[in-house]
C-alpha atoms as a PDB file:
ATOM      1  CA  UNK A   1     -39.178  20.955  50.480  1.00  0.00           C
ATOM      2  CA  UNK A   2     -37.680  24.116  50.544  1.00  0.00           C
ATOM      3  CA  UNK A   3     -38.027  26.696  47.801  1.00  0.00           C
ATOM      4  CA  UNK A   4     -34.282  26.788  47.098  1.00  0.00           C
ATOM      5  CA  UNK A   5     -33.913  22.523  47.149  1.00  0.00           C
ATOM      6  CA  UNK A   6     -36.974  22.954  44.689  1.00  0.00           C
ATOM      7  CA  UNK A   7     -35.224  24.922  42.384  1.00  0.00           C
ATOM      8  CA  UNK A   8     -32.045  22.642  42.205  1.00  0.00           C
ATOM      9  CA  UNK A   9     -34.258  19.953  41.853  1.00  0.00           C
ATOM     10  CA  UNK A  10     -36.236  21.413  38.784  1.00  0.00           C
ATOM     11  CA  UNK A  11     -33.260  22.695  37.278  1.00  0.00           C
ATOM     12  CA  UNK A  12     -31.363  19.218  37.010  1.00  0.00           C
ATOM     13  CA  UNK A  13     -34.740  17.770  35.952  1.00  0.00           C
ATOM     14  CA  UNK A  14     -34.763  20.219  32.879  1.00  0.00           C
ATOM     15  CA  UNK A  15     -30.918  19.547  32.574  1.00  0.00           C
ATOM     16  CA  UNK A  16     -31.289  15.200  32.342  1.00  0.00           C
ATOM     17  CA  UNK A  17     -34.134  16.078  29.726  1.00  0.00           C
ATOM     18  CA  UNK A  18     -31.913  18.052  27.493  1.00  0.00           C
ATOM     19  CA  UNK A  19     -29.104  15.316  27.554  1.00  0.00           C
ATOM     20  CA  UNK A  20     -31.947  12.528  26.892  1.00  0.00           C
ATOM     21  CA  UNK A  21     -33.328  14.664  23.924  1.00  0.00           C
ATOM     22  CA  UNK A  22     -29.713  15.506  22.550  1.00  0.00           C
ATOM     23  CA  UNK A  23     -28.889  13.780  19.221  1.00  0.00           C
ATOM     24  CA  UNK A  24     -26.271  14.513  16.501  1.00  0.00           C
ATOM     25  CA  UNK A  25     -26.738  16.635  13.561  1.00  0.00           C
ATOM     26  CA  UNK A  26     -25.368  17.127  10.107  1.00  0.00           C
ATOM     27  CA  UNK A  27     -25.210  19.403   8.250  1.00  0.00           C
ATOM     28  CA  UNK A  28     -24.468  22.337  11.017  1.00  0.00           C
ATOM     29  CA  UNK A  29     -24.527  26.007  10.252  1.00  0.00           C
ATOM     30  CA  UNK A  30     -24.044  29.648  11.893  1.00  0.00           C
ATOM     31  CA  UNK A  31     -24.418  30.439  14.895  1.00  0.00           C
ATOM     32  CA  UNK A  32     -21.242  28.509  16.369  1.00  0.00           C
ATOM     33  CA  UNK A  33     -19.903  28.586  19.622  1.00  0.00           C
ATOM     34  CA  UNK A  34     -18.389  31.886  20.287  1.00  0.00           C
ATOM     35  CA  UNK A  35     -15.023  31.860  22.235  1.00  0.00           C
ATOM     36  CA  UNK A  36     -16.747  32.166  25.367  1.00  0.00           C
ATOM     37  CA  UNK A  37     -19.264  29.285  25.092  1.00  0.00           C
ATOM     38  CA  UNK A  38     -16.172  27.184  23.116  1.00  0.00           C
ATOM     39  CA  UNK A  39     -14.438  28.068  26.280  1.00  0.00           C
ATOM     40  CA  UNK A  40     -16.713  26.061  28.395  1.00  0.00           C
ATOM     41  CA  UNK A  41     -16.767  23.522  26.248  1.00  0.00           C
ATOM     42  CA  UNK A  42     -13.119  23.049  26.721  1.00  0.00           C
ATOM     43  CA  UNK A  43     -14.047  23.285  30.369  1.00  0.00           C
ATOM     44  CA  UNK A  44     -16.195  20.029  30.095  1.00  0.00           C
ATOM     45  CA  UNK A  45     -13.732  18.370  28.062  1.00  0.00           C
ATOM     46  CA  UNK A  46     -11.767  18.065  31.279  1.00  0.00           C
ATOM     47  CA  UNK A  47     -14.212  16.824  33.109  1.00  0.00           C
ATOM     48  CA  UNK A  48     -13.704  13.401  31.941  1.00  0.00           C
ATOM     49  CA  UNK A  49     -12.453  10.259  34.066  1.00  0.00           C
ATOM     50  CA  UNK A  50      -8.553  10.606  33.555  1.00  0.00           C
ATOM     51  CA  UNK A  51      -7.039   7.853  35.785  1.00  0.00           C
ATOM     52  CA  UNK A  52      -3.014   8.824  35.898  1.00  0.00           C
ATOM     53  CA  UNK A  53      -4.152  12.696  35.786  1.00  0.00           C
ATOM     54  CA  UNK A  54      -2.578  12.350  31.965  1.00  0.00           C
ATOM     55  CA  UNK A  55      -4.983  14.410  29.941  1.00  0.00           C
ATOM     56  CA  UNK A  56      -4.538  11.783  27.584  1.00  0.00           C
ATOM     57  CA  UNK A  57      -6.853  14.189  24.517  1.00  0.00           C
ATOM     58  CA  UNK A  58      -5.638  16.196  22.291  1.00  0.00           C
ATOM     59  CA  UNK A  59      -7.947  18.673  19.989  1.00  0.00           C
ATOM     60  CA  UNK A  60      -7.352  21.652  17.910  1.00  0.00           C
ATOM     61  CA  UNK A  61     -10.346  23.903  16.540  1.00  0.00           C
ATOM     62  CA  UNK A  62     -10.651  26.062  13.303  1.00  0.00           C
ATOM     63  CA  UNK A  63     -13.602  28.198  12.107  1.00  0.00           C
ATOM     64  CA  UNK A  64     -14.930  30.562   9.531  1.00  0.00           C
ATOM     65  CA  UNK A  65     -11.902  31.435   7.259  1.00  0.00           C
ATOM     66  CA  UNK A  66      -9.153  29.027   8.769  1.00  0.00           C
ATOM     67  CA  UNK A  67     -11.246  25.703   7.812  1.00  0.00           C
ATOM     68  CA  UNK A  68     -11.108  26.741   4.055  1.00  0.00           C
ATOM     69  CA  UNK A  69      -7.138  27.553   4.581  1.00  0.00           C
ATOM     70  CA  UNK A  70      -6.768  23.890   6.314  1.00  0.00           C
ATOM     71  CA  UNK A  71      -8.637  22.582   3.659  1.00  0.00           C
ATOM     72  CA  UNK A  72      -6.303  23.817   1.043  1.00  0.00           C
ATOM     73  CA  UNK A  73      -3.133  23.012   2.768  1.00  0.00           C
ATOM     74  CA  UNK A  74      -4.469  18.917   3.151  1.00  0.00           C
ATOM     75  CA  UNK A  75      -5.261  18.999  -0.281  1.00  0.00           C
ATOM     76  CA  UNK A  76      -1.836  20.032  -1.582  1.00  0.00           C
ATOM     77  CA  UNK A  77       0.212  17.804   0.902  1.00  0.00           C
ATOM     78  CA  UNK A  78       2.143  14.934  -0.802  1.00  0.00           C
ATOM     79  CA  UNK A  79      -0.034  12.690   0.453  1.00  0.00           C
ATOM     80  CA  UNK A  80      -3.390  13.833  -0.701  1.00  0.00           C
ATOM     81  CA  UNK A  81      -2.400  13.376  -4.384  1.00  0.00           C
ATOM     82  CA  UNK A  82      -2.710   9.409  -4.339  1.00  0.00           C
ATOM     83  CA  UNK A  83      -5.328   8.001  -6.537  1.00  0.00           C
ATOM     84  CA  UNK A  84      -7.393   6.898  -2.936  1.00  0.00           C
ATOM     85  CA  UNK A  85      -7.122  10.376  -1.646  1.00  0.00           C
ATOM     86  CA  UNK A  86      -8.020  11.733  -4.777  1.00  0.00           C
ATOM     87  CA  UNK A  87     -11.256  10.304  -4.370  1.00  0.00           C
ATOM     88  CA  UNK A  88     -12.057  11.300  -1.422  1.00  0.00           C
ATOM     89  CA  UNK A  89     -11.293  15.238  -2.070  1.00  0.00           C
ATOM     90  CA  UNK A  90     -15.033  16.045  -2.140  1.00  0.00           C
ATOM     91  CA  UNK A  91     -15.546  14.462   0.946  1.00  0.00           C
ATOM     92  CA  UNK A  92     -12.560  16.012   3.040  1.00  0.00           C
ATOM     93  CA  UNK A  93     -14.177  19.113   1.658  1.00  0.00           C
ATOM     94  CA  UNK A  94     -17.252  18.599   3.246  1.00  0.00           C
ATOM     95  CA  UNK A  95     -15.532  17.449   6.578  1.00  0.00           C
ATOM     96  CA  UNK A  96     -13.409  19.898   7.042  1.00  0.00           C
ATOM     97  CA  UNK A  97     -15.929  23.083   5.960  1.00  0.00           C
ATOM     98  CA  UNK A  98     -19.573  22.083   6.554  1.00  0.00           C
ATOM     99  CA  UNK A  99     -19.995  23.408  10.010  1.00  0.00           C
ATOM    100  CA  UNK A 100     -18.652  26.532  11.184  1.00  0.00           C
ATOM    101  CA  UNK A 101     -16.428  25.255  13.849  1.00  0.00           C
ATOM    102  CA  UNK A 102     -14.284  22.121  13.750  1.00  0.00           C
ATOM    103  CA  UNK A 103     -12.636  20.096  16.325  1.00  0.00           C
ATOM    104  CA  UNK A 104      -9.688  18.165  15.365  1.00  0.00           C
ATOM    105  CA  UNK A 105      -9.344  15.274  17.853  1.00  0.00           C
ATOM    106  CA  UNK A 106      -6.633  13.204  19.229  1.00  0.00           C
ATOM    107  CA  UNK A 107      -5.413  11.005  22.124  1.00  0.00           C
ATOM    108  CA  UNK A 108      -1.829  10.840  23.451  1.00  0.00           C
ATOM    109  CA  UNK A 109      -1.602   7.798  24.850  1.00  0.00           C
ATOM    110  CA  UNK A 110       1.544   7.302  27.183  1.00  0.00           C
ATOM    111  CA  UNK A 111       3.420   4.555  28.632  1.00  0.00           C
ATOM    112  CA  UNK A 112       2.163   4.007  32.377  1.00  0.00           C
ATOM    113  CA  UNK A 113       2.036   1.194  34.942  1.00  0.00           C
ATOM    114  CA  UNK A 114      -1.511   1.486  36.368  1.00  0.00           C
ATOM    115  CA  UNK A 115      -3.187   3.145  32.876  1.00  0.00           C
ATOM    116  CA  UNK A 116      -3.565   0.906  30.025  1.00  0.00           C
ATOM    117  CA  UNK A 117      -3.786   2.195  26.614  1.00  0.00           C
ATOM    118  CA  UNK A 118      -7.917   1.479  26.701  1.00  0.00           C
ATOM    119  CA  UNK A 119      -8.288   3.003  29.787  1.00  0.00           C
ATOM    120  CA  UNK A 120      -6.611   6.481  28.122  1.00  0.00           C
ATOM    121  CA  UNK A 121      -8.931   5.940  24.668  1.00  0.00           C
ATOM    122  CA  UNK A 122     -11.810   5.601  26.597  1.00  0.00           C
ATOM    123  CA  UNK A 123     -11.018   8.832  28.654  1.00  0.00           C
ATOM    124  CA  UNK A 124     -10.591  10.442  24.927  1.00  0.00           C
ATOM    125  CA  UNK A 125     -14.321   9.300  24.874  1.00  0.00           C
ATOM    126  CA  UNK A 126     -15.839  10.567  27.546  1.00  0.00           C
ATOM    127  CA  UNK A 127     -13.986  13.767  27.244  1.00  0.00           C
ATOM    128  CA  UNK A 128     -15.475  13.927  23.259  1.00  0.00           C
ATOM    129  CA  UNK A 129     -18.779  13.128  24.706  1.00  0.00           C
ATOM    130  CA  UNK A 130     -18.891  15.559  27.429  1.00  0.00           C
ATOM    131  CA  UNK A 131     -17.787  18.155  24.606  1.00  0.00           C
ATOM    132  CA  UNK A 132     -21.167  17.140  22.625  1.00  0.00           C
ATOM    133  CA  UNK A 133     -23.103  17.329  25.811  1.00  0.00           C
ATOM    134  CA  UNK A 134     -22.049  20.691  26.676  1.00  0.00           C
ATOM    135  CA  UNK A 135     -22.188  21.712  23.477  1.00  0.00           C
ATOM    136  CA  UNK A 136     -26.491  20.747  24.189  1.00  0.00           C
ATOM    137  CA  UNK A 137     -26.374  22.427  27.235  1.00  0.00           C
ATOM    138  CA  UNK A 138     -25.383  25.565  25.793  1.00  0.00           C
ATOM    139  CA  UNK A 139     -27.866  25.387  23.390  1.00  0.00           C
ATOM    140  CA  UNK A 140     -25.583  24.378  20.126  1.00  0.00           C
ATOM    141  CA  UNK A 141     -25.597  21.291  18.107  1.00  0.00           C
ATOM    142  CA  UNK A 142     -22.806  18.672  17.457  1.00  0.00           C
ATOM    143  CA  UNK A 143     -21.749  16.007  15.234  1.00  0.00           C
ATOM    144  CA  UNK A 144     -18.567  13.645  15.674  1.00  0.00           C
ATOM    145  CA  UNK A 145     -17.123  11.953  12.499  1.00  0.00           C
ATOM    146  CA  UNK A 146     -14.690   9.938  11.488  1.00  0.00           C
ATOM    147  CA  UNK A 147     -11.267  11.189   9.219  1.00  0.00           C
ATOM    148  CA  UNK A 148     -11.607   8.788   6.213  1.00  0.00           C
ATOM    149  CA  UNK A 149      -9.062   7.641   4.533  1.00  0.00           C
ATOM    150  CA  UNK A 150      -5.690   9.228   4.660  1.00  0.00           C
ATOM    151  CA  UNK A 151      -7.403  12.472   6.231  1.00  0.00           C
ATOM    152  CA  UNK A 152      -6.413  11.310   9.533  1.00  0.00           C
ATOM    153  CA  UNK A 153      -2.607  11.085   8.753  1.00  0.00           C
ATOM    154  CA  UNK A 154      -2.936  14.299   6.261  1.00  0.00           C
ATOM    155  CA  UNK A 155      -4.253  16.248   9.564  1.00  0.00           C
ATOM    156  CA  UNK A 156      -1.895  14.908  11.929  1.00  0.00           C
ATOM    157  CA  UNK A 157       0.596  16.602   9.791  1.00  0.00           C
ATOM    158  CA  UNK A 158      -0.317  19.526   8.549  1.00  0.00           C
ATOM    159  CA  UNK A 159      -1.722  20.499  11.844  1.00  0.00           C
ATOM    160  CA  UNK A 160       1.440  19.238  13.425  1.00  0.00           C
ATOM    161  CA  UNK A 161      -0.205  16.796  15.986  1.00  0.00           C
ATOM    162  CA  UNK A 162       2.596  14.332  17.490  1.00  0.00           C
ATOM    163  CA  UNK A 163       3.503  11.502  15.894  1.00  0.00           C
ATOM    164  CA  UNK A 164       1.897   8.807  18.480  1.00  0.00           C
ATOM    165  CA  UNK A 165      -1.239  10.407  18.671  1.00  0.00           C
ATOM    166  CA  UNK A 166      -3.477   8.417  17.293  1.00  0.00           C
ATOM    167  CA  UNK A 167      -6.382  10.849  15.436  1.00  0.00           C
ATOM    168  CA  UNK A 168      -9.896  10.249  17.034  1.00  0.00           C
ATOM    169  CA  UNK A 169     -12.091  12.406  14.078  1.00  0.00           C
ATOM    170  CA  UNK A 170     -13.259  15.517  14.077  1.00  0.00           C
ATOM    171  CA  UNK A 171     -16.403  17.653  16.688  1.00  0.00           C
ATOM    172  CA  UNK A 172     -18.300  19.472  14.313  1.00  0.00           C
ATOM    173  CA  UNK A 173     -20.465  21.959  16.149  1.00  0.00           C
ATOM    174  CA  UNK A 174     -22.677  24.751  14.980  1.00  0.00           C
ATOM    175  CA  UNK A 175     -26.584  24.899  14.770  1.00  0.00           C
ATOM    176  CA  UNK A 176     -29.108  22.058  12.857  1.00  0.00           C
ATOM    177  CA  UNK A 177     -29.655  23.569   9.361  1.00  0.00           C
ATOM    178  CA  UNK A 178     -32.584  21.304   9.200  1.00  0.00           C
ATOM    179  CA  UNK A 179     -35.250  20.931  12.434  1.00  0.00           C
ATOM    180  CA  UNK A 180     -35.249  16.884  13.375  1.00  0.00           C
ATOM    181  CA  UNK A 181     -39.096  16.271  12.934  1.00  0.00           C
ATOM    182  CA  UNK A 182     -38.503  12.477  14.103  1.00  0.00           C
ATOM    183  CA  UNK A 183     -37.047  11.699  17.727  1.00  0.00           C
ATOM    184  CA  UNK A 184     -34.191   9.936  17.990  1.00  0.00           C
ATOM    185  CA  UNK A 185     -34.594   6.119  17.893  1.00  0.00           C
ATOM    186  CA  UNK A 186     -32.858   4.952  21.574  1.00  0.00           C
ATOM    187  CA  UNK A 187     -32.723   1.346  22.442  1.00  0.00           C
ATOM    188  CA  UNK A 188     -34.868   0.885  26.038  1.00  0.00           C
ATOM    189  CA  UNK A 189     -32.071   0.669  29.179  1.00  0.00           C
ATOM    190  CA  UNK A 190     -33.605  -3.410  29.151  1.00  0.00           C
ATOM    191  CA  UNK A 191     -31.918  -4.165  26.195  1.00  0.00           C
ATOM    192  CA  UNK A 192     -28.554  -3.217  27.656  1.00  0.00           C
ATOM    193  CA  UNK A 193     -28.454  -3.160  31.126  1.00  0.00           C
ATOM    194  CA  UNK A 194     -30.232  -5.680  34.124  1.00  0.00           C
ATOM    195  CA  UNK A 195     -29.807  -5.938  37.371  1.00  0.00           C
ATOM    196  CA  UNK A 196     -27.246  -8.729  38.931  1.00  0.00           C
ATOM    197  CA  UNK A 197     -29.259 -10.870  41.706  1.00  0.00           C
ATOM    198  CA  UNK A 198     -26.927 -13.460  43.613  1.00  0.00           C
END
């Protein structure tokens, strides 16, 4: 084996055990992805299945100083002063300003003849999921969360996402605050995959 297939070899070795150890985590602190790094991020984002070509997800990021400003602009909407979201103002609190860097996400689903509406969510998926993995990659940890509540609909308009899009949660990334001492707990590939034999 040559020296240079070697390399490529060991270096996609070290890259499958970084996905396998990956693992959310909450709460996330400084450093975040600078623009470069969020950049590529992005970048990986795209790299999802997208059957139609209709870049079916939608996201929009705030950090430092602009997640305390969102904050205060979904907690004075009309909406937010309902007795349920009441309740819940601690918590959008902690969603929206925990980690340093916030992804707001979305899918557009459109009308088309050979791309059912699942086919588009799941696209949203993978392109969410290759966000957390790149996120790994690059040395950064993630966490994706749901909007409870009305938080979903109170984002969708004060950030001015369309109408149809239907919110997905939000990407927190930033680093672990706390070092996971325990692996992560992952089911064996026998308890979800075998092999078909005629």
């Amino acid at each position: 084996m040559s020296e240079s297939v070697l390399e490529a070899v060991t270096s996609s070795a070290h890259v499958v055990r970084a996905l396998l150890a990956r693992r959310s985590a909450w709460p996330l602190g400084a450093p975040a992805p600078d623009d470069a790094a969020l950049r590529q991020i992005l970048q990986a984002a795209a790299c999802a299945p997208d059957h139609g070509q209709l870049t079916p997800w939608r996201a929009q990021y705030v950090r430092d100083d602009a997640r305390h400003a969102l904050l205060q602009r979904v907690l004075a909407h009309p909406l937010a002063q309902s007795q349920e979201a009441l309740a819940l103002h601690g918590k959008y609190t902690a969603k929206l300003t925990t980690a340093p860097l916030v992804l707001v996400l979305a899918a557009r689903v459109q009308e088309h003849p050979k791309v059912p509406e699942f086919e588009q969510l799941l696209s949203c998926g993978a392109a969410a999921m290759n966000m957390l993995n790149a996120a790994c990659l690059l040395g950064f940890h993630g966490f994706w969360s749901s909007t409870p509540g009305l938080l979903g609909q109170l984002l969708k308009e004060v950030m001015g996402f369309a109408p149809t899009d239907h919110m997905l949660g939000l990407l927190n990334l930033g680093t672990a605050v706390q070092k996971q001492a325990v692996p992560a707990q992952r089911p064996a590939p026998e308890v979800f995959a075998k092999q078909w034999q005629p």
